[in-house]
PDB file of N, CA and C in Angstrom:
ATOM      1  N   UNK A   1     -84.425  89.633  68.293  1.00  0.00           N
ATOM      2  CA  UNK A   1     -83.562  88.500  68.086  1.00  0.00           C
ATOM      3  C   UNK A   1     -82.718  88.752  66.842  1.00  0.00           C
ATOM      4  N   UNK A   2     -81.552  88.637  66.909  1.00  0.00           N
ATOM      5  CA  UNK A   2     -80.585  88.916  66.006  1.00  0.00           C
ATOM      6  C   UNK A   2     -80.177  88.143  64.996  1.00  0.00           C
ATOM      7  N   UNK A   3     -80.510  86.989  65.448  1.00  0.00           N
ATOM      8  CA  UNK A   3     -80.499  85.715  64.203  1.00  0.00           C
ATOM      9  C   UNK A   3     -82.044  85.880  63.265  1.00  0.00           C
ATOM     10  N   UNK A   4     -83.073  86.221  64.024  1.00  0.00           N
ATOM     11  CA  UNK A   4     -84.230  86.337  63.333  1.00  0.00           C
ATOM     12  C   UNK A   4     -84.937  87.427  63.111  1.00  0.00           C
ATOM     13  N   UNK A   5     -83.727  88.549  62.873  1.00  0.00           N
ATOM     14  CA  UNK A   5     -83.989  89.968  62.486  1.00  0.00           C
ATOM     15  C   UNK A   5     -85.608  90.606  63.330  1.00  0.00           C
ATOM     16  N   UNK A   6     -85.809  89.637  64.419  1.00  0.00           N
ATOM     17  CA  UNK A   6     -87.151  90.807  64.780  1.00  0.00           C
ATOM     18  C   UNK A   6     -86.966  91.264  66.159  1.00  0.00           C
ATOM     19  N   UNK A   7     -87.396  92.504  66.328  1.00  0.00           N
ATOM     20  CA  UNK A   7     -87.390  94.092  66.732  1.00  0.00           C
ATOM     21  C   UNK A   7     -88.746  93.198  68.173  1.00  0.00           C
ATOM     22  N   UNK A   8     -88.306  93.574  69.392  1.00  0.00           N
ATOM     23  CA  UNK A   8     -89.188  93.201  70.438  1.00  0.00           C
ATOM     24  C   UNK A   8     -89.172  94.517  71.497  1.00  0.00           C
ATOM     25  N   UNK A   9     -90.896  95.630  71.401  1.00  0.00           N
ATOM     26  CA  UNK A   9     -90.728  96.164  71.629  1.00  0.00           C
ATOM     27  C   UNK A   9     -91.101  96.014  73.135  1.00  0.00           C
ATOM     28  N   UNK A  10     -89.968  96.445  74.523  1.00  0.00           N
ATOM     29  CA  UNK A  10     -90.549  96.249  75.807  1.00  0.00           C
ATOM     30  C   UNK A  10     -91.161  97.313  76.870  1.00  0.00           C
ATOM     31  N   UNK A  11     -91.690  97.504  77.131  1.00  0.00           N
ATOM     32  CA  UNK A  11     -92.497  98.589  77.451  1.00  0.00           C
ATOM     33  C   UNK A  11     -92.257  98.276  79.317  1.00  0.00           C
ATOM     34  N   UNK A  12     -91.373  99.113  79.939  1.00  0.00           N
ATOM     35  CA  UNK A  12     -90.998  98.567  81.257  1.00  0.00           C
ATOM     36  C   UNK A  12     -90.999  99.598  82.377  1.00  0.00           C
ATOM     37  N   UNK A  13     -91.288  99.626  83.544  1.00  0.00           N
ATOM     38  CA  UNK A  13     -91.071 100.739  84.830  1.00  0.00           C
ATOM     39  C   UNK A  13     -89.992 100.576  84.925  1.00  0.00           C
ATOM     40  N   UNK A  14     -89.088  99.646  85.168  1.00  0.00           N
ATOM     41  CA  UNK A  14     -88.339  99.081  85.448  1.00  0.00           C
ATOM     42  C   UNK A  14     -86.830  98.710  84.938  1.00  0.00           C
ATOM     43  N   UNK A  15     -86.358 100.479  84.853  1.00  0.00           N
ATOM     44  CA  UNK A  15     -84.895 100.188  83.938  1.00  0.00           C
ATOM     45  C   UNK A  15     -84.109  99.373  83.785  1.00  0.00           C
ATOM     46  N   UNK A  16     -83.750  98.672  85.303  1.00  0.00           N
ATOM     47  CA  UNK A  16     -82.349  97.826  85.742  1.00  0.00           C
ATOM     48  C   UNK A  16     -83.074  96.714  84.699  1.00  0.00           C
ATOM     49  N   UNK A  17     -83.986  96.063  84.840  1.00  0.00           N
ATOM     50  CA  UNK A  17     -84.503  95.355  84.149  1.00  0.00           C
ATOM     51  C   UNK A  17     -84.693  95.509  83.133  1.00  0.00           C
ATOM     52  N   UNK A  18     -85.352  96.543  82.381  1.00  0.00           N
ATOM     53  CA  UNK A  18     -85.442  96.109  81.074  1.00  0.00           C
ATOM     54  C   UNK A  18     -83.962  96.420  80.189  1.00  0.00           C
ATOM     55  N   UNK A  19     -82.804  97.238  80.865  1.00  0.00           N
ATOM     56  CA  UNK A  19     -81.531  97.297  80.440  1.00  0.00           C
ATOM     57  C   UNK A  19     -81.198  95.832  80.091  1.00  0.00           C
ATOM     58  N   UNK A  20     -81.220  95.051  81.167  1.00  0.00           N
ATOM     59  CA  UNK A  20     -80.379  94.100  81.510  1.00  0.00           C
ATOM     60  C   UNK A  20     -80.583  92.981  80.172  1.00  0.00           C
ATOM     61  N   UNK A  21     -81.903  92.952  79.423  1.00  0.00           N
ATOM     62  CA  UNK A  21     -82.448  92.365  78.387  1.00  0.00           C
ATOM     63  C   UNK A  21     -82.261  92.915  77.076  1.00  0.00           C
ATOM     64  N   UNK A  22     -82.080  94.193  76.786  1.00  0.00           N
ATOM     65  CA  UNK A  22     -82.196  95.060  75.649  1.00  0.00           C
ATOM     66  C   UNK A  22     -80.898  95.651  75.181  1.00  0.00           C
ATOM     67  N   UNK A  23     -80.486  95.802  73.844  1.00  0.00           N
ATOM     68  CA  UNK A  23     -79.515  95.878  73.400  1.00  0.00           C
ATOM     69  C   UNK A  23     -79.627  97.381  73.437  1.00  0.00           C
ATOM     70  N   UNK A  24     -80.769  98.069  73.218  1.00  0.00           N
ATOM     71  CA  UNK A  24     -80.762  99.944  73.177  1.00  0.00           C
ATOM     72  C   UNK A  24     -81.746 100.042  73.508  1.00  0.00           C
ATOM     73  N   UNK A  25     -82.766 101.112  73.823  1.00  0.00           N
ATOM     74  CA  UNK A  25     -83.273 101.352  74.853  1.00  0.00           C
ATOM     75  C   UNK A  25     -83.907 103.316  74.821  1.00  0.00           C
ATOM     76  N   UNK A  26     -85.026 103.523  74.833  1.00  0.00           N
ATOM     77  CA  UNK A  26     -85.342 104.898  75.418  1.00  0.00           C
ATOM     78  C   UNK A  26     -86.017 105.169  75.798  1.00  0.00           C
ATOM     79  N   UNK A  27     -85.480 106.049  77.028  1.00  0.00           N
ATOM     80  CA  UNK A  27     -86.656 106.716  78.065  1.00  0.00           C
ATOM     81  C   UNK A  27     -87.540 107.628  77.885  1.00  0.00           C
ATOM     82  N   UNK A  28     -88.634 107.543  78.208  1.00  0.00           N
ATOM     83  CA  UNK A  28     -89.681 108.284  77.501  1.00  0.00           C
ATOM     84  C   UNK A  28     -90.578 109.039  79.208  1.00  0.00           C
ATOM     85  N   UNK A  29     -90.771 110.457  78.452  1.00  0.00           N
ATOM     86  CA  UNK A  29     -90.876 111.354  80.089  1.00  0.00           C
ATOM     87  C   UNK A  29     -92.253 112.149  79.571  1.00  0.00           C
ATOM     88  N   UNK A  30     -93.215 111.422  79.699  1.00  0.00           N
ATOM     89  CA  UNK A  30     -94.481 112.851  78.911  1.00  0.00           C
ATOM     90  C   UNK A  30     -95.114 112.594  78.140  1.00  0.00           C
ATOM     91  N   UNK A  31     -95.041 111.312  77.447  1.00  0.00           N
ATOM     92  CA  UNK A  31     -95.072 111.107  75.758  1.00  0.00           C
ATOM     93  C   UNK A  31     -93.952 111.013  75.288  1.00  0.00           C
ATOM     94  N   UNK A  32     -92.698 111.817  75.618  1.00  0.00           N
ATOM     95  CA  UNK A  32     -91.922 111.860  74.832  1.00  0.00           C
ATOM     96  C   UNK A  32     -90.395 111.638  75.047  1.00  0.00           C
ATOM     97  N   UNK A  33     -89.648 111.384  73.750  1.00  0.00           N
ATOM     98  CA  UNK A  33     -88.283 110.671  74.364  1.00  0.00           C
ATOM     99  C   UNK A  33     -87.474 111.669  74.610  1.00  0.00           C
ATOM    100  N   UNK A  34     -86.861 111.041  75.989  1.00  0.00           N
ATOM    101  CA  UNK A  34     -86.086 112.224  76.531  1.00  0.00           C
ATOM    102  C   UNK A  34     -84.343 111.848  76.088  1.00  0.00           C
ATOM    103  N   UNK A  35     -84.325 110.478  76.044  1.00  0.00           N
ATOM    104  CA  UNK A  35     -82.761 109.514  75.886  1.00  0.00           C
ATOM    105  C   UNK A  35     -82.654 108.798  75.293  1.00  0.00           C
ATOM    106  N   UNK A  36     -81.926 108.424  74.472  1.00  0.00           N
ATOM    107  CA  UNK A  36     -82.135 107.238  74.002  1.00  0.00           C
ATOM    108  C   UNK A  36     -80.504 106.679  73.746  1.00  0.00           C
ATOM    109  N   UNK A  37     -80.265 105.106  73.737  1.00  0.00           N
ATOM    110  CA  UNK A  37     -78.873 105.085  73.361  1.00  0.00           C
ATOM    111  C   UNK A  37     -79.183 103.185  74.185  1.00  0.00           C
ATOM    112  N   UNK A  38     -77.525 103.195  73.502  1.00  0.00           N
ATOM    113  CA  UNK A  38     -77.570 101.135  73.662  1.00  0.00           C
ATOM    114  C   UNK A  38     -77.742 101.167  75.147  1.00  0.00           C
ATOM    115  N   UNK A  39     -78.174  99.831  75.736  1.00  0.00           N
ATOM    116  CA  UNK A  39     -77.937  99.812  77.005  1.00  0.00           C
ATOM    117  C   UNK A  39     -77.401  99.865  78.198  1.00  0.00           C
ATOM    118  N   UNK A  40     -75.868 100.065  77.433  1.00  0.00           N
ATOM    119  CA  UNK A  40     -74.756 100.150  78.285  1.00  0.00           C
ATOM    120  C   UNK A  40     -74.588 101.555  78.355  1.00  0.00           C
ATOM    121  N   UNK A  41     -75.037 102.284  77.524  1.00  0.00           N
ATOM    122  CA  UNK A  41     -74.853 104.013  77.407  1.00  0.00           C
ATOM    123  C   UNK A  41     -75.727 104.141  78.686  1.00  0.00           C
ATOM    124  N   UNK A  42     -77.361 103.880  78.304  1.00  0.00           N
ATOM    125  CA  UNK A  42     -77.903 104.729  79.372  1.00  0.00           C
ATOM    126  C   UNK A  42     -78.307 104.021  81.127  1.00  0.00           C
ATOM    127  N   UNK A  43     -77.852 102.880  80.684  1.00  0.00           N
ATOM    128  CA  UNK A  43     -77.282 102.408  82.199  1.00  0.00           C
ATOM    129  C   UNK A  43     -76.001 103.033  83.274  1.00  0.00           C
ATOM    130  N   UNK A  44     -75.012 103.559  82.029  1.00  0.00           N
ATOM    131  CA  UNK A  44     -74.340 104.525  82.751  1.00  0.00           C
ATOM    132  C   UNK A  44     -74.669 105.855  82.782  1.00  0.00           C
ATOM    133  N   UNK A  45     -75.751 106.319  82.310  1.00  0.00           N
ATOM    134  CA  UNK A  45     -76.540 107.532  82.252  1.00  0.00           C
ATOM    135  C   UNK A  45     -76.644 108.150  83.392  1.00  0.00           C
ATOM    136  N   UNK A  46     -76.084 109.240  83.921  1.00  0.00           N
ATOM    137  CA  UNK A  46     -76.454 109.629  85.608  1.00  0.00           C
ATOM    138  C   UNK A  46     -77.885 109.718  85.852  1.00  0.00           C
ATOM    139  N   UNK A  47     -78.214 110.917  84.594  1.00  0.00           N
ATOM    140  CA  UNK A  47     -80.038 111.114  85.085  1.00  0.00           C
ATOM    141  C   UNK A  47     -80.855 109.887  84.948  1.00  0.00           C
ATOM    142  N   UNK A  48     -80.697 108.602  84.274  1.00  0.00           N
ATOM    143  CA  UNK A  48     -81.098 107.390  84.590  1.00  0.00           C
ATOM    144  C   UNK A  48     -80.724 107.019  85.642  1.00  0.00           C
ATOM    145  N   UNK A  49     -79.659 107.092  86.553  1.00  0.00           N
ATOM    146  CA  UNK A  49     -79.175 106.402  87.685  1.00  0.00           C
ATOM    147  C   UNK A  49     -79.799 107.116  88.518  1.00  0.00           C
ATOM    148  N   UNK A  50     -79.830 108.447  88.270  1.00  0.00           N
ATOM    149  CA  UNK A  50     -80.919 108.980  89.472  1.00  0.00           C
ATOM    150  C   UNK A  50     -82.349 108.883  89.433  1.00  0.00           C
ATOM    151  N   UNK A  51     -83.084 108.910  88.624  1.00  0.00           N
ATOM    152  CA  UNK A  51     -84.385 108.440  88.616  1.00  0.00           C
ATOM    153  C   UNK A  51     -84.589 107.286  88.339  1.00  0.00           C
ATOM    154  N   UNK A  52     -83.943 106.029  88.214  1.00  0.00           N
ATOM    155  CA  UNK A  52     -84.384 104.681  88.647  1.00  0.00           C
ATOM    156  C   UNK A  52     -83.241 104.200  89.368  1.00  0.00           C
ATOM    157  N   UNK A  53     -82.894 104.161  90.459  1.00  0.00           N
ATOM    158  CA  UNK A  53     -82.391 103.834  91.736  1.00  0.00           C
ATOM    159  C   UNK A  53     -82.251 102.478  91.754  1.00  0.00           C
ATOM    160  N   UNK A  54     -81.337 101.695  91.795  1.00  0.00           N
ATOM    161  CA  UNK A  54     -81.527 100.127  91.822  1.00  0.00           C
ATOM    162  C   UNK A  54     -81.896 100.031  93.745  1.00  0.00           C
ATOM    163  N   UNK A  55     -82.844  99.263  93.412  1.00  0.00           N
ATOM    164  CA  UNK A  55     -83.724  98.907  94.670  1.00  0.00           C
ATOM    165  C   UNK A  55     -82.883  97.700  95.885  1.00  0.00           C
ATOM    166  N   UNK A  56     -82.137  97.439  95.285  1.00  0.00           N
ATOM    167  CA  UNK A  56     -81.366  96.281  96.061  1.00  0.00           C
ATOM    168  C   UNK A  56     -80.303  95.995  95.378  1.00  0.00           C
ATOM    169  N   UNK A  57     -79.407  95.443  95.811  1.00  0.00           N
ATOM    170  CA  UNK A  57     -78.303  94.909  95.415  1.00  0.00           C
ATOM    171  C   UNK A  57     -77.623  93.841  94.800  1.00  0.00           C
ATOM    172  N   UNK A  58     -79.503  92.424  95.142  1.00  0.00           N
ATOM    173  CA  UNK A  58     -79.687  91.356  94.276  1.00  0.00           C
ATOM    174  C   UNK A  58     -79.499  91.400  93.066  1.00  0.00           C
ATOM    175  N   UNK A  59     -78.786  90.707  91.943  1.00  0.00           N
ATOM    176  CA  UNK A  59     -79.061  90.559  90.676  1.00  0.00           C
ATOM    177  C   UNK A  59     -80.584  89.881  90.509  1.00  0.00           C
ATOM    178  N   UNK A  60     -80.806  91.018  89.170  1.00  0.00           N
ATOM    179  CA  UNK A  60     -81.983  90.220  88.598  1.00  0.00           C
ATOM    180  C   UNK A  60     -81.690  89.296  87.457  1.00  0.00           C
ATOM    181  N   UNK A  61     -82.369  88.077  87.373  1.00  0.00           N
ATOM    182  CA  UNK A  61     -81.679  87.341  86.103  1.00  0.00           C
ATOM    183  C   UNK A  61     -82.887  87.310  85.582  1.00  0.00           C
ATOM    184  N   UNK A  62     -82.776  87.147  83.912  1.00  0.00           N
ATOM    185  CA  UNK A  62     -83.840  86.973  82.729  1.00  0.00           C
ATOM    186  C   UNK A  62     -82.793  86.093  81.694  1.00  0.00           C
ATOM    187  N   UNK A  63     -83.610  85.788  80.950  1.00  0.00           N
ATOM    188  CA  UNK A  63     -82.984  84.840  79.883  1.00  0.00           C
ATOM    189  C   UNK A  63     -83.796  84.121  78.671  1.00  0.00           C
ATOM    190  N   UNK A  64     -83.691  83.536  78.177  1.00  0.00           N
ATOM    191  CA  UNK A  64     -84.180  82.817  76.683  1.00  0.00           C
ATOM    192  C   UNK A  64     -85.440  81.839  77.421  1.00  0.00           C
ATOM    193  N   UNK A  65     -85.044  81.561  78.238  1.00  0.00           N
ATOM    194  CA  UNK A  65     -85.494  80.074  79.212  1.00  0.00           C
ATOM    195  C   UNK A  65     -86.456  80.857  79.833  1.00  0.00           C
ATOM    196  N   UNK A  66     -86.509  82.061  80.393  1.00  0.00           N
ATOM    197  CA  UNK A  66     -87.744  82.500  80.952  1.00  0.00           C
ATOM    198  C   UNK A  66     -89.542  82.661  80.393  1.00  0.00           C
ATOM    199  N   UNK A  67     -90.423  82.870  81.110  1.00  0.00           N
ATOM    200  CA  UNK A  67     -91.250  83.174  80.654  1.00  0.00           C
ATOM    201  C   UNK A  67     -91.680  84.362  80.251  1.00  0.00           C
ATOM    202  N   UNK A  68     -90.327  85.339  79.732  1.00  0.00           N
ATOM    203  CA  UNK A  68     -90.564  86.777  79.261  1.00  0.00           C
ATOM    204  C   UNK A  68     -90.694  87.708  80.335  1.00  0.00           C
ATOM    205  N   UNK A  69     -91.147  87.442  81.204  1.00  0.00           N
ATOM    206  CA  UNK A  69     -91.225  88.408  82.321  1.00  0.00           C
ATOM    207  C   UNK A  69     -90.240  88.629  83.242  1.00  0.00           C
ATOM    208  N   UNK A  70     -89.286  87.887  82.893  1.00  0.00           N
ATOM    209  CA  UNK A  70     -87.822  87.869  83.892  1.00  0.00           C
ATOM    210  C   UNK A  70     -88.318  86.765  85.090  1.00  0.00           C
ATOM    211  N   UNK A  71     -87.322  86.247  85.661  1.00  0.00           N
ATOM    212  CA  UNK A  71     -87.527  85.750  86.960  1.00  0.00           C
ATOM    213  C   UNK A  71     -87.055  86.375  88.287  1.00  0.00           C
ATOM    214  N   UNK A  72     -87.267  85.742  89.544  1.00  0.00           N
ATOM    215  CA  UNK A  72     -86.881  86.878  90.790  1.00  0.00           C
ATOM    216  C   UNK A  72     -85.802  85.699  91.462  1.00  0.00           C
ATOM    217  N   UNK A  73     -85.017  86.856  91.849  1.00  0.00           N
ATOM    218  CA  UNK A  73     -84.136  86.197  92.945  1.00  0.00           C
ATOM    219  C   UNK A  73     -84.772  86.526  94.416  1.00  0.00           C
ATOM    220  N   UNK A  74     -84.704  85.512  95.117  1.00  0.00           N
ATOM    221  CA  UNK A  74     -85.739  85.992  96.565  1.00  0.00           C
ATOM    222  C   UNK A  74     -84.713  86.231  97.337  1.00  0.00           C
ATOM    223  N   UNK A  75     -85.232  87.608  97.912  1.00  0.00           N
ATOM    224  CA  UNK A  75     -84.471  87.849  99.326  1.00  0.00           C
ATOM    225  C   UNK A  75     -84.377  87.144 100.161  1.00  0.00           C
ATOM    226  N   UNK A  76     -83.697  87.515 101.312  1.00  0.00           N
ATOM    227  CA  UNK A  76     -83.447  86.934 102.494  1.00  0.00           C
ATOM    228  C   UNK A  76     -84.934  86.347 103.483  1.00  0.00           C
ATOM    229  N   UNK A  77     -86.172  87.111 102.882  1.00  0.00           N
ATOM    230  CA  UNK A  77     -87.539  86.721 103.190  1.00  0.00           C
ATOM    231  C   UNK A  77     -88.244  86.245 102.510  1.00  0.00           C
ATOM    232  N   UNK A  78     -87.617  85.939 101.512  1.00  0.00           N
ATOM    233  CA  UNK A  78     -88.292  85.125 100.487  1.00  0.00           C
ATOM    234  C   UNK A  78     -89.270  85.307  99.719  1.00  0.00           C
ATOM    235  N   UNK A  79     -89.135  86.891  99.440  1.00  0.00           N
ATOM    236  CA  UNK A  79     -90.132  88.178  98.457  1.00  0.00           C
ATOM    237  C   UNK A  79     -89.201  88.153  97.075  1.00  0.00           C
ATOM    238  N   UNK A  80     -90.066  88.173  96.111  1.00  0.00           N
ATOM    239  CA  UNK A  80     -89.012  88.589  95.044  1.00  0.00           C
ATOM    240  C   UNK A  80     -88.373  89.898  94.907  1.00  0.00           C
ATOM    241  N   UNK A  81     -87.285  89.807  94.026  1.00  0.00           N
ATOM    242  CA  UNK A  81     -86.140  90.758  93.876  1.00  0.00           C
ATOM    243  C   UNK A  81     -86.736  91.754  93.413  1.00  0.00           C
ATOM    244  N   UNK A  82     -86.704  93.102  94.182  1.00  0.00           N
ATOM    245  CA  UNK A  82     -87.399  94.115  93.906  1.00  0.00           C
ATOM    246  C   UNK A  82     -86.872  94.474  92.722  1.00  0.00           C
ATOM    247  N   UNK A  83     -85.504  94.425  92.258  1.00  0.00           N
ATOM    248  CA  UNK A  83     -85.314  94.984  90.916  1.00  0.00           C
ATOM    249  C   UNK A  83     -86.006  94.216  89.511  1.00  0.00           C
ATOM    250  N   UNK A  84     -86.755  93.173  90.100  1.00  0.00           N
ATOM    251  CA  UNK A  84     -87.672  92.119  88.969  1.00  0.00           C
ATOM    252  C   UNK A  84     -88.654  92.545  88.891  1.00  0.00           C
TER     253      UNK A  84
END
């Protein structure tokens, strides 16, 4: 939080997602970091785009209002949004 100078570290499978929340961001392959850079860098990252694949085409939404874990947009079957 930027008004309250503290550092929230997120620990995620789930790039599209934890991009979508995080101002910078690094991928870690082994133990160790392979990338690192703001979120808009490695969202346009190819070797990020190729090893986390957005799963659908749904937006995922998260926000202040959530319970930290993001929320799901439900498909057309009414499963949550695989990218959540």
């Amino acid at each position: 939080n930027d008004e309250e100078g503290t550092t929230i570290i997120l620990v995620e499978q789930n790039a599209r997602l934890a991009l979508s929340v995080a101002d910078y961001g690094y991928v870690m392959e082994s133990g160790r970091v392979v990338l690192e850079g703001s979120a808009e860098e490695l969202g346009e990252n190819e070797d990020v785009r190729e090893f986390y694949p957005a799963r659908t085409s749904q937006p995922c939404t998260a926000g202040p209002a959530d319970s930290g874990v993001g929320s799901h947009d439900a498909t057309s079957e009414g499963a949550p949004n695989a990218n959540c």
